[in-house]
N, C-alpha and C. Protein backbone atom coordinates (compact mmCIF):
# COMPACT_ATOMS: atom_id res chain seq x y z
N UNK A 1 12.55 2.49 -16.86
CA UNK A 1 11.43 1.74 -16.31
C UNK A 1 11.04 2.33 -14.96
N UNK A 2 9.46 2.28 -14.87
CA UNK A 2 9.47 3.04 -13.42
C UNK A 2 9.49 1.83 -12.55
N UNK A 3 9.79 2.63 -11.59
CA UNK A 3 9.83 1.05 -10.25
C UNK A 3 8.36 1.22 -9.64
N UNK A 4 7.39 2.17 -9.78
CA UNK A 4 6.09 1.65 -8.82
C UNK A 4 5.27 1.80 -10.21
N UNK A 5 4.91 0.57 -10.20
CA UNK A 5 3.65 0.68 -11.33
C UNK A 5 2.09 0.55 -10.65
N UNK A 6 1.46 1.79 -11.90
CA UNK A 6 0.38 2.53 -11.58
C UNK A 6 -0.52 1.00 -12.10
N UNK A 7 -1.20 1.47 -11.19
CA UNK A 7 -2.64 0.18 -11.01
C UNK A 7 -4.03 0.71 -11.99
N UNK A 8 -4.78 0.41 -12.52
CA UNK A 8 -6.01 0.57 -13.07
C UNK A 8 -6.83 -0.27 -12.99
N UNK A 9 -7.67 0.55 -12.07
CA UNK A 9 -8.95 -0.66 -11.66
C UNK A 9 -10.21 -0.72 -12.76
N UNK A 10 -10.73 -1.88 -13.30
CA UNK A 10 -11.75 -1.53 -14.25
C UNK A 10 -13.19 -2.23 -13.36
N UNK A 11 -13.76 -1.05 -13.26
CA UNK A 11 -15.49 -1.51 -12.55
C UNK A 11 -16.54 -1.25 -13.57
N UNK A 12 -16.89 -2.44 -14.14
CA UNK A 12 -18.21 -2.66 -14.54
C UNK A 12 -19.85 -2.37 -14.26
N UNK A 13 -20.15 -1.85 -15.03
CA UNK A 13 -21.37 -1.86 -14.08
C UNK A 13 -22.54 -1.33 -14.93
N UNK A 14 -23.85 -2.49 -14.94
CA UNK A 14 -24.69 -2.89 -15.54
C UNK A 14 -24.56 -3.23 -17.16
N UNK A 15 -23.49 -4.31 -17.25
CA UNK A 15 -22.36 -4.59 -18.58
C UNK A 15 -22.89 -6.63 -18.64
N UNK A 16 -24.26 -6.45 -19.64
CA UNK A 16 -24.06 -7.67 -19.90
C UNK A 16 -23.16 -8.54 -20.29
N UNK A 17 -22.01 -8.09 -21.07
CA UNK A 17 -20.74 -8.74 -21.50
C UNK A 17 -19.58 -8.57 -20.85
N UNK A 18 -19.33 -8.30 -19.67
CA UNK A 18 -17.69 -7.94 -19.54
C UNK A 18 -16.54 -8.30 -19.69
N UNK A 19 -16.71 -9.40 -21.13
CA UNK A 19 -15.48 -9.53 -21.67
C UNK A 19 -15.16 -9.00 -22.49
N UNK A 20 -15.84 -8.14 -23.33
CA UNK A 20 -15.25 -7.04 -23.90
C UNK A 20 -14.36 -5.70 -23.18
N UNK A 21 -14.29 -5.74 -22.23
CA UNK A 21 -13.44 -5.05 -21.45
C UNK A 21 -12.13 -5.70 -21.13
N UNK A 22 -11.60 -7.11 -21.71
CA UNK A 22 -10.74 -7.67 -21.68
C UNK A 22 -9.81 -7.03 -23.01
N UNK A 23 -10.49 -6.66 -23.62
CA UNK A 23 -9.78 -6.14 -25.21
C UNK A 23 -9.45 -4.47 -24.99
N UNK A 24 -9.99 -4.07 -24.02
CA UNK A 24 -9.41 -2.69 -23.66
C UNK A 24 -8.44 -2.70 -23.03
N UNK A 25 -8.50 -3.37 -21.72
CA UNK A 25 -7.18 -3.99 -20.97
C UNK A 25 -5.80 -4.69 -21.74
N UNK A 26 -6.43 -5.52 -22.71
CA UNK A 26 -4.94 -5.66 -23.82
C UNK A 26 -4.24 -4.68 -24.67
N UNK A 27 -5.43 -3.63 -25.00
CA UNK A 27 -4.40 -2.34 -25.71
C UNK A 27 -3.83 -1.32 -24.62
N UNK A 28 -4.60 -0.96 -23.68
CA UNK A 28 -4.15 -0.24 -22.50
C UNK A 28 -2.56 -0.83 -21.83
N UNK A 29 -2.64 -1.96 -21.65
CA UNK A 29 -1.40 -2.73 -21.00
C UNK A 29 -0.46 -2.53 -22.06
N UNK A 30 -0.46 -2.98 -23.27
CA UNK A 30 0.25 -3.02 -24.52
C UNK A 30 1.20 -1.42 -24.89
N UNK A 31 0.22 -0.25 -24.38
CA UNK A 31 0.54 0.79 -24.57
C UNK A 31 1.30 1.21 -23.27
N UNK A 32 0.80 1.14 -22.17
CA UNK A 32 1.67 1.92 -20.77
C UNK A 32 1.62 0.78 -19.58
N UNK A 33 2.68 1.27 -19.26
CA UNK A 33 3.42 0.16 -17.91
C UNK A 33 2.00 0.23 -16.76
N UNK A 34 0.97 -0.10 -17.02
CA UNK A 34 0.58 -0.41 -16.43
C UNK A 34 -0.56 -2.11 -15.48
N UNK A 35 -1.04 -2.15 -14.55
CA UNK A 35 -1.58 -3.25 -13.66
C UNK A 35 -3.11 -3.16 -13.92
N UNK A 36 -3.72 -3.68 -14.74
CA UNK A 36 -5.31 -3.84 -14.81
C UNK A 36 -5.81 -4.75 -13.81
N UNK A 37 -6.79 -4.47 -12.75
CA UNK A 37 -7.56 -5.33 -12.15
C UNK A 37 -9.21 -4.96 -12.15
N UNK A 38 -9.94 -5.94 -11.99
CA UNK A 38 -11.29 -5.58 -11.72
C UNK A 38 -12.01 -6.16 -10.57
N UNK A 39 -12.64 -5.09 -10.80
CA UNK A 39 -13.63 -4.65 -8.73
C UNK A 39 -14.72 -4.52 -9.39
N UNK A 40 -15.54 -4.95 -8.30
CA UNK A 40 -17.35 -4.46 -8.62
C UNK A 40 -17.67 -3.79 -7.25
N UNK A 41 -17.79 -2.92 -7.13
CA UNK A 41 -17.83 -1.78 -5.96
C UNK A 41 -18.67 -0.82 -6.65
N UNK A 42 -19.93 -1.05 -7.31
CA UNK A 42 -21.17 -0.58 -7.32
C UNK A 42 -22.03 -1.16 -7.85
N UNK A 43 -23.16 -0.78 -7.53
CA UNK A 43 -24.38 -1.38 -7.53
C UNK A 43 -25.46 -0.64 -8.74
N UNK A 44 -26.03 -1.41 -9.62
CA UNK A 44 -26.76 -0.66 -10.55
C UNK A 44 -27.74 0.48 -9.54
N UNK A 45 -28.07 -0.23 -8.47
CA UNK A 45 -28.97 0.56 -7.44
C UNK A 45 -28.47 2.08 -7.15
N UNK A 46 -27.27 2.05 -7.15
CA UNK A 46 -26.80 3.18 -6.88
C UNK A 46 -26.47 4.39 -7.77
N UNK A 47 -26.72 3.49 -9.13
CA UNK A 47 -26.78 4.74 -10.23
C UNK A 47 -28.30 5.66 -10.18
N UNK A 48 -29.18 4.92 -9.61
CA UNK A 48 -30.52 5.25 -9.35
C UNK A 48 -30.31 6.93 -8.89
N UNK A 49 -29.75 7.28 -8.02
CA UNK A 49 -29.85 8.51 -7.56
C UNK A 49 -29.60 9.63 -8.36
N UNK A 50 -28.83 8.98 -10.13
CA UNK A 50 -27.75 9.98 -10.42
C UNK A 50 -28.80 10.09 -11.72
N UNK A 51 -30.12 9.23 -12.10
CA UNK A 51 -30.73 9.03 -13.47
C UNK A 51 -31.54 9.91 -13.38
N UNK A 52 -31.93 10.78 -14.59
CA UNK A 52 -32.34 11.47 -14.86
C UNK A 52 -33.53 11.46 -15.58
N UNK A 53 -34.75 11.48 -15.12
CA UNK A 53 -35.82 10.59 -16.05
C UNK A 53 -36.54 11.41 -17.14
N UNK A 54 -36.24 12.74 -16.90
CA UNK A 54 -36.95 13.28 -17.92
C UNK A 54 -36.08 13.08 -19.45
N UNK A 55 -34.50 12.93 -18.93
CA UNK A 55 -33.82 13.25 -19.93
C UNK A 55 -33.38 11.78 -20.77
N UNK A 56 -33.72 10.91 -19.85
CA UNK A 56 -33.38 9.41 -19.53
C UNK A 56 -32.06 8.88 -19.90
N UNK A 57 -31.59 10.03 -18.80
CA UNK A 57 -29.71 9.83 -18.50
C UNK A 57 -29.23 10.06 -17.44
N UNK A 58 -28.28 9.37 -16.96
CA UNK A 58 -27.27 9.52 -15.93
C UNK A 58 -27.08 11.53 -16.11
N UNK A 59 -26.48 11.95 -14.87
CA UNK A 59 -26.10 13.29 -14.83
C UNK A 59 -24.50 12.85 -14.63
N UNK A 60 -23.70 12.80 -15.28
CA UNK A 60 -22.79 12.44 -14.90
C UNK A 60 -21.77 13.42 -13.96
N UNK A 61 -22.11 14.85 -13.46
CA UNK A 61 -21.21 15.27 -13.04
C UNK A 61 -21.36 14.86 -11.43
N UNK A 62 -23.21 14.49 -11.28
CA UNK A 62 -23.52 14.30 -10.24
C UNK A 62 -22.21 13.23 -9.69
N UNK A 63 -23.02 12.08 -10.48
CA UNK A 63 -22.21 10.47 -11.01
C UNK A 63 -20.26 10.67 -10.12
N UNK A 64 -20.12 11.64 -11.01
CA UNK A 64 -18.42 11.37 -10.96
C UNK A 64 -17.93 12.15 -9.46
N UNK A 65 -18.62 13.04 -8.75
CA UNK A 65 -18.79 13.63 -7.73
C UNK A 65 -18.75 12.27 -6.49
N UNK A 66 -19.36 11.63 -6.57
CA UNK A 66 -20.05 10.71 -5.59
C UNK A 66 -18.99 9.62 -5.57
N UNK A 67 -18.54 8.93 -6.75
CA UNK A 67 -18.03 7.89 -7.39
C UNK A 67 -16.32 8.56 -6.76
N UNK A 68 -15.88 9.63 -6.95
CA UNK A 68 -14.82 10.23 -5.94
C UNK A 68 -15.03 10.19 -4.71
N UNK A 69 -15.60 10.06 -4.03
CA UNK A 69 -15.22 10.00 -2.63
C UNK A 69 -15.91 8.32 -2.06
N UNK A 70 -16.54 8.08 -2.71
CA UNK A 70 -16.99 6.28 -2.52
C UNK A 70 -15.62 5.46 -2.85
N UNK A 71 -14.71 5.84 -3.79
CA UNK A 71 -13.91 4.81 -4.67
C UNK A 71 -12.45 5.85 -4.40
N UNK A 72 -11.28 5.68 -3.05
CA UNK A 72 -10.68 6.67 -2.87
C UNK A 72 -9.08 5.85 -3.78
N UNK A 73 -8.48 6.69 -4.59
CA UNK A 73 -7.69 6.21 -5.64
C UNK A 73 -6.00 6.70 -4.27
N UNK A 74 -4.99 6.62 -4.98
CA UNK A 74 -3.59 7.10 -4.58
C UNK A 74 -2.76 7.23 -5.98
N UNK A 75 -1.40 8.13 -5.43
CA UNK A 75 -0.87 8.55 -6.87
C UNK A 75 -0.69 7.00 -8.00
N UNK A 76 -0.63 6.02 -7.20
CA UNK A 76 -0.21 4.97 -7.78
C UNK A 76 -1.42 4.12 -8.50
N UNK A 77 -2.94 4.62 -8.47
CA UNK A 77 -4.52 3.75 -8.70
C UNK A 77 -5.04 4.81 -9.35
N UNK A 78 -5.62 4.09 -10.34
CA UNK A 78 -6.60 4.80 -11.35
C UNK A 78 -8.05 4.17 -11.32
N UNK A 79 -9.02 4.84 -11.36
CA UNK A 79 -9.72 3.82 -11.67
C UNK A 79 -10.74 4.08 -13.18
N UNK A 80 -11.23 3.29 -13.99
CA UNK A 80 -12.39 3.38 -14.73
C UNK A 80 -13.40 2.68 -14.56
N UNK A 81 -14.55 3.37 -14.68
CA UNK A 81 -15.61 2.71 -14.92
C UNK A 81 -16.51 3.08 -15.70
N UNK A 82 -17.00 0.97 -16.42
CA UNK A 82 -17.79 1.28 -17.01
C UNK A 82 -19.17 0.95 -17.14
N UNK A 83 -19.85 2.11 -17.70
CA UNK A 83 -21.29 1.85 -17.40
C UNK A 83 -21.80 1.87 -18.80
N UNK A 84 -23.42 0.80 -18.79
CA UNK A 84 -23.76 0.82 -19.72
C UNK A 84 -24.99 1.67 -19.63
N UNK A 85 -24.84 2.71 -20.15
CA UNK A 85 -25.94 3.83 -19.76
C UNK A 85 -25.64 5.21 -20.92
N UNK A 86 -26.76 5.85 -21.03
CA UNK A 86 -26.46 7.42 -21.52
C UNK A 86 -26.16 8.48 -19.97
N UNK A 87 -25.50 9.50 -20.73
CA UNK A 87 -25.32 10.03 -19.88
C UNK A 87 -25.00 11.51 -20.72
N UNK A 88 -25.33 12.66 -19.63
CA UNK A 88 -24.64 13.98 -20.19
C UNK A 88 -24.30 14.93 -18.88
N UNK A 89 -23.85 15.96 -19.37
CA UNK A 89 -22.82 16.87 -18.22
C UNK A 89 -23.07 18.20 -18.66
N UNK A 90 -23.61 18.93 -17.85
CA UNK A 90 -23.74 20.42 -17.85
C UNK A 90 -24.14 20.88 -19.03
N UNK A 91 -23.56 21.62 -20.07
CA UNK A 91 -24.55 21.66 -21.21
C UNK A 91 -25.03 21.19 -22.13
N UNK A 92 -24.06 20.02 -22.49
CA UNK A 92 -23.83 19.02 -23.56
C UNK A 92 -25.39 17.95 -23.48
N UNK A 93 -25.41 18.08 -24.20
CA UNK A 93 -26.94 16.84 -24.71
C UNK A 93 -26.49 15.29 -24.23
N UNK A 94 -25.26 15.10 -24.20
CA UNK A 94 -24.71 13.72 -23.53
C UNK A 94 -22.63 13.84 -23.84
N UNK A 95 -22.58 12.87 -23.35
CA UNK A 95 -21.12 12.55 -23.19
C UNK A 95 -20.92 11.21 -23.31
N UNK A 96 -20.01 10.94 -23.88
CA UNK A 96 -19.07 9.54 -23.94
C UNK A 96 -18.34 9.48 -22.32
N UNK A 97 -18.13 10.24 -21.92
CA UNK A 97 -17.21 9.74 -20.80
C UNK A 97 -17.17 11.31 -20.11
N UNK A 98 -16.46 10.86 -18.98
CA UNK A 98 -16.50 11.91 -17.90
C UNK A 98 -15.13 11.65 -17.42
N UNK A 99 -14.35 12.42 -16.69
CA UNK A 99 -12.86 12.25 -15.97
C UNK A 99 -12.12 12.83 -15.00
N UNK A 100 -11.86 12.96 -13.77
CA UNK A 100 -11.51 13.63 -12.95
C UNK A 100 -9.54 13.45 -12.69
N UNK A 101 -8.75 14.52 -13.14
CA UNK A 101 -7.65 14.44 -13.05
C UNK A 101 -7.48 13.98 -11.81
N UNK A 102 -6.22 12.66 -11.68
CA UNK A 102 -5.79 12.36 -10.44
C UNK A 102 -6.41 11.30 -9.84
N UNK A 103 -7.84 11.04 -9.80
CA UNK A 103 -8.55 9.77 -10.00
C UNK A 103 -9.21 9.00 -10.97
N UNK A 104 -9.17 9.07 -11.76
CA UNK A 104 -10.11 8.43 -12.88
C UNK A 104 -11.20 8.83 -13.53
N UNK A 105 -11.87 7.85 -14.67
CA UNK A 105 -12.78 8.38 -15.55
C UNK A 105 -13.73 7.53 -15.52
N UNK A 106 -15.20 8.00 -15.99
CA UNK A 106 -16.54 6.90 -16.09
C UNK A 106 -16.75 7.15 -17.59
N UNK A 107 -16.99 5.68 -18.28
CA UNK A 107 -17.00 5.64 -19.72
C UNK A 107 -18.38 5.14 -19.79
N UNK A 108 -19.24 5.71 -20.62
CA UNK A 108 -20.92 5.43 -20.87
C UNK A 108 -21.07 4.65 -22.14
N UNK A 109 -21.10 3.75 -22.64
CA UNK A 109 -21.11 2.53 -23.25
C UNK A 109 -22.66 3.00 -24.28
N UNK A 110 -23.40 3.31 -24.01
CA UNK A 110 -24.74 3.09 -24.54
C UNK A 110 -24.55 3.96 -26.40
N UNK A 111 -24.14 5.34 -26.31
CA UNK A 111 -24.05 5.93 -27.79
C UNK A 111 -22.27 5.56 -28.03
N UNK A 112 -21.81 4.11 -27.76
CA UNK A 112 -20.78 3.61 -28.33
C UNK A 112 -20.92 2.31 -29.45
N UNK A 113 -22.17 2.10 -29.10
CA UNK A 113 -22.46 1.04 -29.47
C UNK A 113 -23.55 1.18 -31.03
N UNK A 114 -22.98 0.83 -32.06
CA UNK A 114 -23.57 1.07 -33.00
C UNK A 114 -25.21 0.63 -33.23
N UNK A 115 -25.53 -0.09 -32.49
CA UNK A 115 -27.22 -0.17 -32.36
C UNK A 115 -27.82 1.00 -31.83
N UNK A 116 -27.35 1.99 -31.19
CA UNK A 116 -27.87 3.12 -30.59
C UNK A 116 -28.32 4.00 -31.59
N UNK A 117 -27.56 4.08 -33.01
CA UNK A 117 -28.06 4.65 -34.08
C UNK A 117 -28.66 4.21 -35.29
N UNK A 118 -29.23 2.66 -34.98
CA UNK A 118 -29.96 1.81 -35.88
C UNK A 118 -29.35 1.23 -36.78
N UNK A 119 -27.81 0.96 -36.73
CA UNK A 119 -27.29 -0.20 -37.48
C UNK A 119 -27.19 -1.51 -36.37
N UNK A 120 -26.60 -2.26 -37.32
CA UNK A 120 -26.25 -3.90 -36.55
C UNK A 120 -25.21 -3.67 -35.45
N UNK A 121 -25.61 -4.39 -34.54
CA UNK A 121 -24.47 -4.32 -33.41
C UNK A 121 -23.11 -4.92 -34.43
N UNK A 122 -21.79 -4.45 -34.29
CA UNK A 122 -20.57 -4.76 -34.45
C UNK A 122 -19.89 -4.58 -33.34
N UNK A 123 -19.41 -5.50 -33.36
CA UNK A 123 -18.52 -5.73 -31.72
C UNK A 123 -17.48 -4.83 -32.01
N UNK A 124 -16.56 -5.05 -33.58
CA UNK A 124 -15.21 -4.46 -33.89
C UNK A 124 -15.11 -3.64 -33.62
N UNK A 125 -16.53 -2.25 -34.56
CA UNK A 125 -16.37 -1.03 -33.81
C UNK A 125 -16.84 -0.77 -33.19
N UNK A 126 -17.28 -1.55 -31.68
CA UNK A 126 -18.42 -0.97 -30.76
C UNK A 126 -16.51 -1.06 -29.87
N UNK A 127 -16.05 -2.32 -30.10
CA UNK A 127 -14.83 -2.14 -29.33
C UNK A 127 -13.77 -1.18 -29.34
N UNK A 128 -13.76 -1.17 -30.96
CA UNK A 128 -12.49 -0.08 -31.57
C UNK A 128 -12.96 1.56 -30.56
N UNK A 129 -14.69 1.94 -30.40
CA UNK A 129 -14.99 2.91 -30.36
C UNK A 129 -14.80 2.81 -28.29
N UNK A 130 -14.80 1.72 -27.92
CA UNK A 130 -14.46 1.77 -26.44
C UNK A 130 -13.22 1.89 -26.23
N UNK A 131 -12.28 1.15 -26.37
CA UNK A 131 -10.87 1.86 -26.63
C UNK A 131 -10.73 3.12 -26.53
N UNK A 132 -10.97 3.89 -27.46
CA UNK A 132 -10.72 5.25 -27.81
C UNK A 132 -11.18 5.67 -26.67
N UNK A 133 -12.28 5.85 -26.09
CA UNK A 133 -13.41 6.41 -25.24
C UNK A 133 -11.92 6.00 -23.38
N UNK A 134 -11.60 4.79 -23.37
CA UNK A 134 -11.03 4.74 -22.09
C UNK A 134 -10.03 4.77 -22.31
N UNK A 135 -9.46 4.91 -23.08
CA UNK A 135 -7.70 5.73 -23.22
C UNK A 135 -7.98 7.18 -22.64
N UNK A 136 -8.78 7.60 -23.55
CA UNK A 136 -9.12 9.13 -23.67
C UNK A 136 -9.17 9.51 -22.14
N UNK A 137 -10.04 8.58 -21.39
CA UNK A 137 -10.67 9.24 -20.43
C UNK A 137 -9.32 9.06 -18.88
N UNK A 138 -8.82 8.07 -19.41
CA UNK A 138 -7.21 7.57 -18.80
C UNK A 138 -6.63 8.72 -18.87
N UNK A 139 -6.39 9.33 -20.36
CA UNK A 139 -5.09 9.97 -20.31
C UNK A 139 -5.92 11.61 -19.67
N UNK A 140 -6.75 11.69 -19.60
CA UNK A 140 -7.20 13.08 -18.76
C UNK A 140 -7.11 13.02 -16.73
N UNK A 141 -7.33 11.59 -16.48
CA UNK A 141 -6.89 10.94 -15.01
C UNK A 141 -5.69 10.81 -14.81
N UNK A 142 -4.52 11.27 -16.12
CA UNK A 142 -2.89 11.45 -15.80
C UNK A 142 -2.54 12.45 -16.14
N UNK A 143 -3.96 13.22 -16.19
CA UNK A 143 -3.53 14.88 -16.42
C UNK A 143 -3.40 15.68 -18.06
N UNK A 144 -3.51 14.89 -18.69
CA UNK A 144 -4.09 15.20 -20.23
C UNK A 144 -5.01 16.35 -20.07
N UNK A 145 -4.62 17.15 -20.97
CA UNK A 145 -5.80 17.98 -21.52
C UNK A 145 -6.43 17.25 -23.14
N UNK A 146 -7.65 18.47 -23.51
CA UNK A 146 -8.03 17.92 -24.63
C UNK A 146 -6.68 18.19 -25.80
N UNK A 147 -6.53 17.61 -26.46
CA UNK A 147 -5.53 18.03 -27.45
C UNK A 147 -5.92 18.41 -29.20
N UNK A 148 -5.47 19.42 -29.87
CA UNK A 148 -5.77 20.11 -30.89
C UNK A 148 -5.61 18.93 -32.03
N UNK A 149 -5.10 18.06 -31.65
CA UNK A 149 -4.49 17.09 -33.15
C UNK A 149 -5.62 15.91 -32.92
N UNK A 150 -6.87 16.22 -34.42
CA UNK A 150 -8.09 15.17 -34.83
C UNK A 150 -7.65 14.25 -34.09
N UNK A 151 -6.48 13.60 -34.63
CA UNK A 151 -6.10 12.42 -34.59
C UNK A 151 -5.77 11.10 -33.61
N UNK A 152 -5.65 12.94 -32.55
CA UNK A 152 -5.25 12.55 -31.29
C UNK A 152 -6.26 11.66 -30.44
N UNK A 153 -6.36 10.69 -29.81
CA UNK A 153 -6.81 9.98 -28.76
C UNK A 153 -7.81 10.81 -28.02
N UNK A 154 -6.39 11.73 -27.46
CA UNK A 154 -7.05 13.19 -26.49
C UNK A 154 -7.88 14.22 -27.07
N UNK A 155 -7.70 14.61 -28.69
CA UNK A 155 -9.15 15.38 -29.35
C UNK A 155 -10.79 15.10 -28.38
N UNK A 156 -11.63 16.28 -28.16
CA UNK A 156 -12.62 16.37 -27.83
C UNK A 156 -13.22 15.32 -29.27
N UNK A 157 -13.91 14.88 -28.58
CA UNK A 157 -15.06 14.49 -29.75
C UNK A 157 -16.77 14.86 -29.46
N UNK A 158 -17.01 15.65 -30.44
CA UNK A 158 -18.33 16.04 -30.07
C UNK A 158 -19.51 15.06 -31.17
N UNK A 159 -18.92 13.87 -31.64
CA UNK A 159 -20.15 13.61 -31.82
C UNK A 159 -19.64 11.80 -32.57
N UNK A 160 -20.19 10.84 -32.74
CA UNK A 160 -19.49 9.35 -33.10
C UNK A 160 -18.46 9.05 -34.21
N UNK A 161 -18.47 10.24 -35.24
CA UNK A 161 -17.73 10.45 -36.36
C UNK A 161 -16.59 10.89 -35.98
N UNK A 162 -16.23 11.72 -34.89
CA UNK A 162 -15.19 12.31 -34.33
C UNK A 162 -14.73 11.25 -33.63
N UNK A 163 -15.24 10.24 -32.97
CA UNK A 163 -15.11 9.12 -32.31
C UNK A 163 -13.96 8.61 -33.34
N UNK A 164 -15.09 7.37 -34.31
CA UNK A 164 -14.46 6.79 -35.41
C UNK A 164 -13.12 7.07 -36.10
N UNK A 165 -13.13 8.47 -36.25
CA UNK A 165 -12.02 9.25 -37.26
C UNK A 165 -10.55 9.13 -36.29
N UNK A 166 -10.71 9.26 -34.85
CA UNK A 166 -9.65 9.43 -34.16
C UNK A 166 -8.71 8.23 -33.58
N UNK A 167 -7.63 8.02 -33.80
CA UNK A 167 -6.81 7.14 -33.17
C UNK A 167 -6.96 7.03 -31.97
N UNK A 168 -6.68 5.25 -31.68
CA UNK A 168 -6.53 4.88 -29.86
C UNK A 168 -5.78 5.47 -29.09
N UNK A 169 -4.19 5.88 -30.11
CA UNK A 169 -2.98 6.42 -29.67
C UNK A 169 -3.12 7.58 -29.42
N UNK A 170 -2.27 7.95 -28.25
CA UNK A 170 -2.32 9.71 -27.80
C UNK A 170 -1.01 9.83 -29.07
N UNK A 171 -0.80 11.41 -29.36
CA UNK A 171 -0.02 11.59 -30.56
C UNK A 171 1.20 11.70 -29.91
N UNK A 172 2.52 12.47 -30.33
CA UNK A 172 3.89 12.12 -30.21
C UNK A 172 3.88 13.30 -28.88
N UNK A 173 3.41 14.44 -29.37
CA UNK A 173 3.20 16.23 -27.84
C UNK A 173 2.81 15.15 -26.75
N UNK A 174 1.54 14.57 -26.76
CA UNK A 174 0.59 13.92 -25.27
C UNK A 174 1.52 13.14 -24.83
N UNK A 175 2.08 11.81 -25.98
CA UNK A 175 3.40 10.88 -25.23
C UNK A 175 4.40 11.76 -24.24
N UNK A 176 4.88 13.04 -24.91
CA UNK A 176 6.17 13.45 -24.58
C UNK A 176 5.63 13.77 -23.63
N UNK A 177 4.21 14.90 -22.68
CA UNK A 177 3.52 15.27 -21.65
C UNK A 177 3.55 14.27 -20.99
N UNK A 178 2.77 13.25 -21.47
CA UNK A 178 2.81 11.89 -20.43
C UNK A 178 4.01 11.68 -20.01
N UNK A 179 5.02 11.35 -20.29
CA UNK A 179 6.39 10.97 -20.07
C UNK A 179 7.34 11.84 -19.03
N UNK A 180 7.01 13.69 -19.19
CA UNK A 180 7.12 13.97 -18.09
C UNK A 180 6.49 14.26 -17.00
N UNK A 181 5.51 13.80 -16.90
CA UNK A 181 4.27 13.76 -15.91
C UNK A 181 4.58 12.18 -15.20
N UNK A 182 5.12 11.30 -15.72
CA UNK A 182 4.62 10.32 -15.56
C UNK A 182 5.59 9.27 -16.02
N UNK A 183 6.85 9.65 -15.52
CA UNK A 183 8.37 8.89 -16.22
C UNK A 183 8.36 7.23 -16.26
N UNK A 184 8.59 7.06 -17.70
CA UNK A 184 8.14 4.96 -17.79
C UNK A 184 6.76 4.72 -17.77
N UNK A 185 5.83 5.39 -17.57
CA UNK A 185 4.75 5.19 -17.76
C UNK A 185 4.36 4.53 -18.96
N UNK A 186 4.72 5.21 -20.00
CA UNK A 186 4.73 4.88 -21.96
C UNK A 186 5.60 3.69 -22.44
N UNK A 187 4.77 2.97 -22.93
CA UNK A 187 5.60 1.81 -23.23
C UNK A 187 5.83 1.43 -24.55
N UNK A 188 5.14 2.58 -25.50
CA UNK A 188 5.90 2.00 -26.90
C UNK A 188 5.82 3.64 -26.94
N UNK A 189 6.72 4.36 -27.31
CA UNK A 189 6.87 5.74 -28.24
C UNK A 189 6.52 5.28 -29.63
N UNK A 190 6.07 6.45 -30.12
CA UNK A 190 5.74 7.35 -31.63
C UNK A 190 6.66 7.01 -32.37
């Protein structure tokens, strides 16, 4: 067991529901020794600088640039946030999420959500598909790389099917990485 447990802050932001972020926080906790709290330490106003109108998206590298030195983390604080917005990064047409090793990740909610591609909103997999999206973006803020196994949590996903197809769980390699990166961190093994 570790004796200092790592904190994860979850910031919302422009999230008509934020109790669906209560169901991420129950598998996240469930999986690693960690402290979920939530902060609102931004302002939809302030995404203003980072939107992109021709493309009508967040820039997220701008985004995650800014959001680092506004929101200052320690080895022991993570933070995520989530936004309900599109967003993309350098060449990519958009992104699910963005992540800076060592401080945290921003998760973009908008192409998670199955109304974005003209079916019925479903909460199950709009949730199942947020999960995945802030594990993922977690386990790259504890130093994760992308990982080769579909299945994996940590797999790149380039598109909602890759989403869907992939487990919440990082695989048995990422646990064992995590574990020495990050001793007691993991709270149920493979």
């Amino acid at each position: 067991m570790i004796s200092n447990v790592l904190t994860l802050r979850f910031i919302p932001v422009n999230l008509t529901d934020v109790s669906i972020l209560e169901n991420v926080k129950d598998f996240i906790m469930s999986r690693l020794n960690v402290v979920v709290k939530f902060s609102k330490e931004i302002t939809l106003g302030e995404l203003l600088k980072f939107y992109d109108e021709r493309r009508d998206q967040l820039d997220a590298v701008k985004l995650l640039l800014y959001l680092e030195k506004k929101i200052l983390v320690n080895p022991l604080l993570r933070v995520l946030v989530f936004i309900d917005s599109d967003a993309y990064a350098y060449d990519l047409n958009f992104i699910f999420g963005i992540a800076k090793p060592y401080w945290g990740g921003i998760v973009f909610l908008r192409r998670l959500d199955p109304s974005f591609y003209g079916y019925a909103y479903n909460e199950k997999l709009f949730t199942a598909r947020l999960i995945k999206e802030s594990v993922h973006e977690l386990g790259h803020s504890l130093g994760l790389a992308h990982c080769r196994n579909r299945r994996c949590v940590m797999s790149f996903s380039n598109n909602i099917f890759e989403v869907d197809n992939k487990s919440p769980n990082f695989c048995r390699n990422c646990e064992i990485i995590l574990e020495r990166m990050h001793p007691g961190l993991i709270r149920i093994l493979a």
